[in-house]
PDB file of N, CA and C in Angstrom:
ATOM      1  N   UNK A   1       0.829  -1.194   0.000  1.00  0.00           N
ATOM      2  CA  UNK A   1       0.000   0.000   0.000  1.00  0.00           C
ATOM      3  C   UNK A   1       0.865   1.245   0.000  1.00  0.00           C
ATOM      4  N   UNK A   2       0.690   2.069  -0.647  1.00  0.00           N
ATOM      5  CA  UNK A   2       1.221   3.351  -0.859  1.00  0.00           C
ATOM      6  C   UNK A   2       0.504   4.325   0.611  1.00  0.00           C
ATOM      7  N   UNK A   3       1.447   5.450   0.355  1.00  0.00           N
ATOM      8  CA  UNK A   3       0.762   6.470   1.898  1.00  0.00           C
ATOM      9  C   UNK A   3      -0.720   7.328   0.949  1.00  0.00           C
ATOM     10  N   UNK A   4      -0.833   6.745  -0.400  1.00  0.00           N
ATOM     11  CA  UNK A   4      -2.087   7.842  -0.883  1.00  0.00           C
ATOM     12  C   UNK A   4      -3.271   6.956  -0.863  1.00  0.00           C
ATOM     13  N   UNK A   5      -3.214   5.499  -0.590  1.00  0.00           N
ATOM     14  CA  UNK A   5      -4.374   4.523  -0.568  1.00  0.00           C
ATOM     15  C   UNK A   5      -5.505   5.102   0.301  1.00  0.00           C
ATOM     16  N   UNK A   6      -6.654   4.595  -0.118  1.00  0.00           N
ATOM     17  CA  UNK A   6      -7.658   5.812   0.575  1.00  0.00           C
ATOM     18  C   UNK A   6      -7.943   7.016  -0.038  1.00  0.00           C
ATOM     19  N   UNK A   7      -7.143   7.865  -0.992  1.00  0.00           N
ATOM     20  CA  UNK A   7      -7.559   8.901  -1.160  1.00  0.00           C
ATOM     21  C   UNK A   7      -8.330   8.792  -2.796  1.00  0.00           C
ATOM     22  N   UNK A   8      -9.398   9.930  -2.746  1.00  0.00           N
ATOM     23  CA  UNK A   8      -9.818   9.170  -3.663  1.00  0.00           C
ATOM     24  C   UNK A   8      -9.303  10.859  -5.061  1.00  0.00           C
ATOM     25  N   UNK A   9      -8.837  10.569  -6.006  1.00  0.00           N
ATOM     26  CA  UNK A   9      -8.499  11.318  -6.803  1.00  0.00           C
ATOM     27  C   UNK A   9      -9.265  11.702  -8.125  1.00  0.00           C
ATOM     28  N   UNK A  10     -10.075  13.059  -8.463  1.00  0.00           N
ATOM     29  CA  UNK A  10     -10.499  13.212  -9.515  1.00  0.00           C
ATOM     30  C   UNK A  10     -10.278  12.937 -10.576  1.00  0.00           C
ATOM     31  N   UNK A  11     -10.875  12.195 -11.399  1.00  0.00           N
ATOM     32  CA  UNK A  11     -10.545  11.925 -12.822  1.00  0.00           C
ATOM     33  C   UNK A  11     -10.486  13.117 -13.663  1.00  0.00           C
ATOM     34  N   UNK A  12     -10.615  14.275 -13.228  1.00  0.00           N
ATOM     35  CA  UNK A  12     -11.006  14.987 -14.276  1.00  0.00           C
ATOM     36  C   UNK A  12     -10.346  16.094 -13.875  1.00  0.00           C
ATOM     37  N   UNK A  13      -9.974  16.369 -12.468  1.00  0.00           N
ATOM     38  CA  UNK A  13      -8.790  17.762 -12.320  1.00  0.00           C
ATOM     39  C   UNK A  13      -7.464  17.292 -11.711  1.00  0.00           C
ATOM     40  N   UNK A  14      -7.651  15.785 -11.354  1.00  0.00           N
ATOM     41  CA  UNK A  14      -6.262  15.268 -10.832  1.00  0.00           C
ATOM     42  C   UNK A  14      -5.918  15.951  -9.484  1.00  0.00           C
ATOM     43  N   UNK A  15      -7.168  16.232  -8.572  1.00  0.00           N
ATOM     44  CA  UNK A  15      -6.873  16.978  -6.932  1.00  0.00           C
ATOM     45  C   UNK A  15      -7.447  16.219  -6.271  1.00  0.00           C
ATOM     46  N   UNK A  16      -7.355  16.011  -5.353  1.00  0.00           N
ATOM     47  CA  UNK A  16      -7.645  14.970  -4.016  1.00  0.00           C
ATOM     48  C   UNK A  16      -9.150  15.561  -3.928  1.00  0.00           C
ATOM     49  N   UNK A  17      -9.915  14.495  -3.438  1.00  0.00           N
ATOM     50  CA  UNK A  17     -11.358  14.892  -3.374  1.00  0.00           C
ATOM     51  C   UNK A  17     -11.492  14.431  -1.787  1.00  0.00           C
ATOM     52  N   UNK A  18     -12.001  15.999  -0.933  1.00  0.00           N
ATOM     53  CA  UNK A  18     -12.536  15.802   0.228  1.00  0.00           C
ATOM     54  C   UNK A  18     -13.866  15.773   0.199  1.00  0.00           C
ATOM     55  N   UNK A  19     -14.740  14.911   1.148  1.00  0.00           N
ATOM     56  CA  UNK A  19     -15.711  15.243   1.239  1.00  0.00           C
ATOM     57  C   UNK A  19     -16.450  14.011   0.405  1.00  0.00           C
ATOM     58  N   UNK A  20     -17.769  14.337  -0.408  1.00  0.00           N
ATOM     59  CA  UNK A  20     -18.071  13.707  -1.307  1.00  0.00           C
ATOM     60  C   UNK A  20     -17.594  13.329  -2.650  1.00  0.00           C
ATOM     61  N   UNK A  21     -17.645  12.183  -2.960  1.00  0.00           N
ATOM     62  CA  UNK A  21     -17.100  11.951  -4.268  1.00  0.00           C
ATOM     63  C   UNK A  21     -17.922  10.745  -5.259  1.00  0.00           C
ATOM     64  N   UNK A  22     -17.744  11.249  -6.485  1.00  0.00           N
ATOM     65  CA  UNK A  22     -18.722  10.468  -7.154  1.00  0.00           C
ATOM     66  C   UNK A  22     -17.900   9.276  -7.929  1.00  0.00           C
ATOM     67  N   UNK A  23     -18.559   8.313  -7.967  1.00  0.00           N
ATOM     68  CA  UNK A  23     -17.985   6.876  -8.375  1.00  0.00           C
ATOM     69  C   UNK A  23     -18.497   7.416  -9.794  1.00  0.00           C
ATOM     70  N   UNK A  24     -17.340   7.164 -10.921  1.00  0.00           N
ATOM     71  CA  UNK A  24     -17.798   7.244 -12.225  1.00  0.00           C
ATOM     72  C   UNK A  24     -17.491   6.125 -13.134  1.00  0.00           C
ATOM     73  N   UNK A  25     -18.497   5.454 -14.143  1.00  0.00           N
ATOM     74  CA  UNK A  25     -18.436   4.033 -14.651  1.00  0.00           C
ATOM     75  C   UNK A  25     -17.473   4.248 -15.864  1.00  0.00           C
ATOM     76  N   UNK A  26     -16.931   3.518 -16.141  1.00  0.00           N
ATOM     77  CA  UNK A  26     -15.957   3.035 -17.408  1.00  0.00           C
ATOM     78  C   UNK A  26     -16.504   3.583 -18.589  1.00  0.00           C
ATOM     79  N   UNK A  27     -17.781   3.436 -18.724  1.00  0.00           N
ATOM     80  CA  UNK A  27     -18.344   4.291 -19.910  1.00  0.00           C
ATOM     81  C   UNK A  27     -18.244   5.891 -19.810  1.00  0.00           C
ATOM     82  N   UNK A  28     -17.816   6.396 -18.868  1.00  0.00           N
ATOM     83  CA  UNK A  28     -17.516   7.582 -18.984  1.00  0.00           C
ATOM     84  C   UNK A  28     -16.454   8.187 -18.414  1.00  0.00           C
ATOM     85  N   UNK A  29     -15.681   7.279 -18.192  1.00  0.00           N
ATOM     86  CA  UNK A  29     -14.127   7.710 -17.982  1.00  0.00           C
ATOM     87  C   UNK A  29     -13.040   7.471 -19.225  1.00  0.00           C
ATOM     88  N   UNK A  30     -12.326   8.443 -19.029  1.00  0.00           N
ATOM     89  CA  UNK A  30     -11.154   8.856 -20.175  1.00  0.00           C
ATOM     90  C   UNK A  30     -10.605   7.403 -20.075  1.00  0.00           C
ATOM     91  N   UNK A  31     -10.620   7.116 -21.779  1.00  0.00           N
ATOM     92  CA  UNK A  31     -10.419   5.773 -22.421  1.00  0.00           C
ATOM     93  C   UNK A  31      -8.765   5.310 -21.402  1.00  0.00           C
ATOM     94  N   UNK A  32      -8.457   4.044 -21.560  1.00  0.00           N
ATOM     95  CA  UNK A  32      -7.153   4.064 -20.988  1.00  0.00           C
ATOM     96  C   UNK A  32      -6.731   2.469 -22.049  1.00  0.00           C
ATOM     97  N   UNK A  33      -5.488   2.652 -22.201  1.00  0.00           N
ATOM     98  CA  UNK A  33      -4.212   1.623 -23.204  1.00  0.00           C
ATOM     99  C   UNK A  33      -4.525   0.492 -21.972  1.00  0.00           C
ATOM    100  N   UNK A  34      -3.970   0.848 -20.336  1.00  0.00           N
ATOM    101  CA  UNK A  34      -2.827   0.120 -20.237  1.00  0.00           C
ATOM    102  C   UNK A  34      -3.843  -1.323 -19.957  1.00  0.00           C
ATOM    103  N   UNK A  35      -4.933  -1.364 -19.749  1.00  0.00           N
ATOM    104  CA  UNK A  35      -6.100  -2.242 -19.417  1.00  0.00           C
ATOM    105  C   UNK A  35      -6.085  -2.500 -17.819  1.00  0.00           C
ATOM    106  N   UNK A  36      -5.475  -1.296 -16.945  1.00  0.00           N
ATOM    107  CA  UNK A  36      -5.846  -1.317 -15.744  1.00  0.00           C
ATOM    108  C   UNK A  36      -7.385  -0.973 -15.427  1.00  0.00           C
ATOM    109  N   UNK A  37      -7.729  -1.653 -14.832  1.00  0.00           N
ATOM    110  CA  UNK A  37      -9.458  -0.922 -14.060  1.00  0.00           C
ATOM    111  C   UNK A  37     -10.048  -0.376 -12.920  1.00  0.00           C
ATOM    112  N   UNK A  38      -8.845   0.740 -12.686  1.00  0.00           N
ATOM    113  CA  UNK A  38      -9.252   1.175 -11.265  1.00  0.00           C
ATOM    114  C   UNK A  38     -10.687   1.833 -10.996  1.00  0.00           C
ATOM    115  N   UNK A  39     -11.180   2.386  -9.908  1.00  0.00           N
ATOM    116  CA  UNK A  39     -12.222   3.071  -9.720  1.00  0.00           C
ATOM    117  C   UNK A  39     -11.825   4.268  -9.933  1.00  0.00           C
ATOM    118  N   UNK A  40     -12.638   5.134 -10.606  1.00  0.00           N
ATOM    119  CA  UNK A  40     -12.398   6.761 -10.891  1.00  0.00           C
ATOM    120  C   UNK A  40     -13.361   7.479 -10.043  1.00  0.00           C
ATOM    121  N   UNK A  41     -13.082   8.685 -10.091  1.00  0.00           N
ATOM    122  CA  UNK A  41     -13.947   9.083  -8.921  1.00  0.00           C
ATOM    123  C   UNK A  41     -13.425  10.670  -9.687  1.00  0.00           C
ATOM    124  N   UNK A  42     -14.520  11.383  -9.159  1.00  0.00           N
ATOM    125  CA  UNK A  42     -14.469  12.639  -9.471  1.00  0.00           C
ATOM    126  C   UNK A  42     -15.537  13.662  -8.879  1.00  0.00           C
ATOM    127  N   UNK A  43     -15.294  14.930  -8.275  1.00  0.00           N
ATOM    128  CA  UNK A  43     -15.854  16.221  -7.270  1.00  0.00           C
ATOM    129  C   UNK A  43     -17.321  16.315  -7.541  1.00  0.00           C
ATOM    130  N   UNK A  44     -18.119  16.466  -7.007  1.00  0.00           N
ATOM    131  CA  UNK A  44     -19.304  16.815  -7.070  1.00  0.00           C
ATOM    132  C   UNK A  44     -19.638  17.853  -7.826  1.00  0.00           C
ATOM    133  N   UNK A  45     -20.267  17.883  -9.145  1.00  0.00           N
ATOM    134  CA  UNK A  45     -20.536  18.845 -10.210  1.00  0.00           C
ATOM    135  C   UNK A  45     -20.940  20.184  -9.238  1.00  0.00           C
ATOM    136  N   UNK A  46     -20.020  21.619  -9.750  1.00  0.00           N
ATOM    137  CA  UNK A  46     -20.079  22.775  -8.870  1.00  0.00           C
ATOM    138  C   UNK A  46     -19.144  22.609  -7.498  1.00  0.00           C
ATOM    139  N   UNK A  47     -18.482  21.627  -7.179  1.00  0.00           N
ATOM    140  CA  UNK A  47     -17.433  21.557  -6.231  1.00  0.00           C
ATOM    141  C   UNK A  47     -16.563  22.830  -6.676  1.00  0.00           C
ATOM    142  N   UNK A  48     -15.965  23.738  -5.721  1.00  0.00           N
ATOM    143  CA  UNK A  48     -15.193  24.594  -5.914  1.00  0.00           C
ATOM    144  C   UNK A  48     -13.724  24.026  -6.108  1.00  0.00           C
ATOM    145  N   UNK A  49     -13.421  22.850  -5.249  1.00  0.00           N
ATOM    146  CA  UNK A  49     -12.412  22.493  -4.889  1.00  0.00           C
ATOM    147  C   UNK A  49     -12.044  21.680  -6.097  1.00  0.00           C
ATOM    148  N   UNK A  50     -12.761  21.333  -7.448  1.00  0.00           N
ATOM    149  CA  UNK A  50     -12.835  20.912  -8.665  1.00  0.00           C
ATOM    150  C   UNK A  50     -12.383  21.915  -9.788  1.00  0.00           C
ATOM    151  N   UNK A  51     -10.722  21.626 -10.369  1.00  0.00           N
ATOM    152  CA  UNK A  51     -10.102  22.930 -11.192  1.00  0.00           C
ATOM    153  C   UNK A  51     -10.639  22.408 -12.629  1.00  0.00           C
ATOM    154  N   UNK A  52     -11.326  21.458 -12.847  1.00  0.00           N
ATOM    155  CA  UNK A  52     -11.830  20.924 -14.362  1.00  0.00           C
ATOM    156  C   UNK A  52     -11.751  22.197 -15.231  1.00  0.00           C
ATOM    157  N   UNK A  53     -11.768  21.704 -16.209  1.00  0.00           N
ATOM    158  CA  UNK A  53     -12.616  23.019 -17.376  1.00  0.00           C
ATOM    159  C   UNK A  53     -13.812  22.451 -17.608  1.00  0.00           C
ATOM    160  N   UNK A  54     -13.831  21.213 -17.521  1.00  0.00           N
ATOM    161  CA  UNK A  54     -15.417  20.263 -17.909  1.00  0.00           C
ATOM    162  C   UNK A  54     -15.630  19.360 -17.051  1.00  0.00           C
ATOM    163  N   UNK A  55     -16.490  19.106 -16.958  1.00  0.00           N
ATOM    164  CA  UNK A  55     -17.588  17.426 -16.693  1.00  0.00           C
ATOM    165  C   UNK A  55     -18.442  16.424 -17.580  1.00  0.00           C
TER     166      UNK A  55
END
């Protein structure tokens, strides 16, 4: 285990998500090569703490 296990990291601004976080499905997460399948997770749409340009 790494010291970041537990944290859950936005798919979409790459910042640590406190608080609530939304489980997002494979169908809508950024395609990936390596055929890992982690869980993605990403800020609650209107989270401030979310630097996205999109959702």
């Amino acid at each position: 285990m790494t010291a970041m296990s537990g944290i859950k990291i936005c798919l979409y601004c790459d910042r640590p998500i406190e608080g609530v976080a939304i489980k997002v499905g494979q169908a809508d997460a950024h395609a990936s090569t390596s055929g890992a399948r982690p869980d993605n997770w990403r800020h609650l749409k209107g989270d401030p703490a979310c630097r996205a340009t999109t959702h």
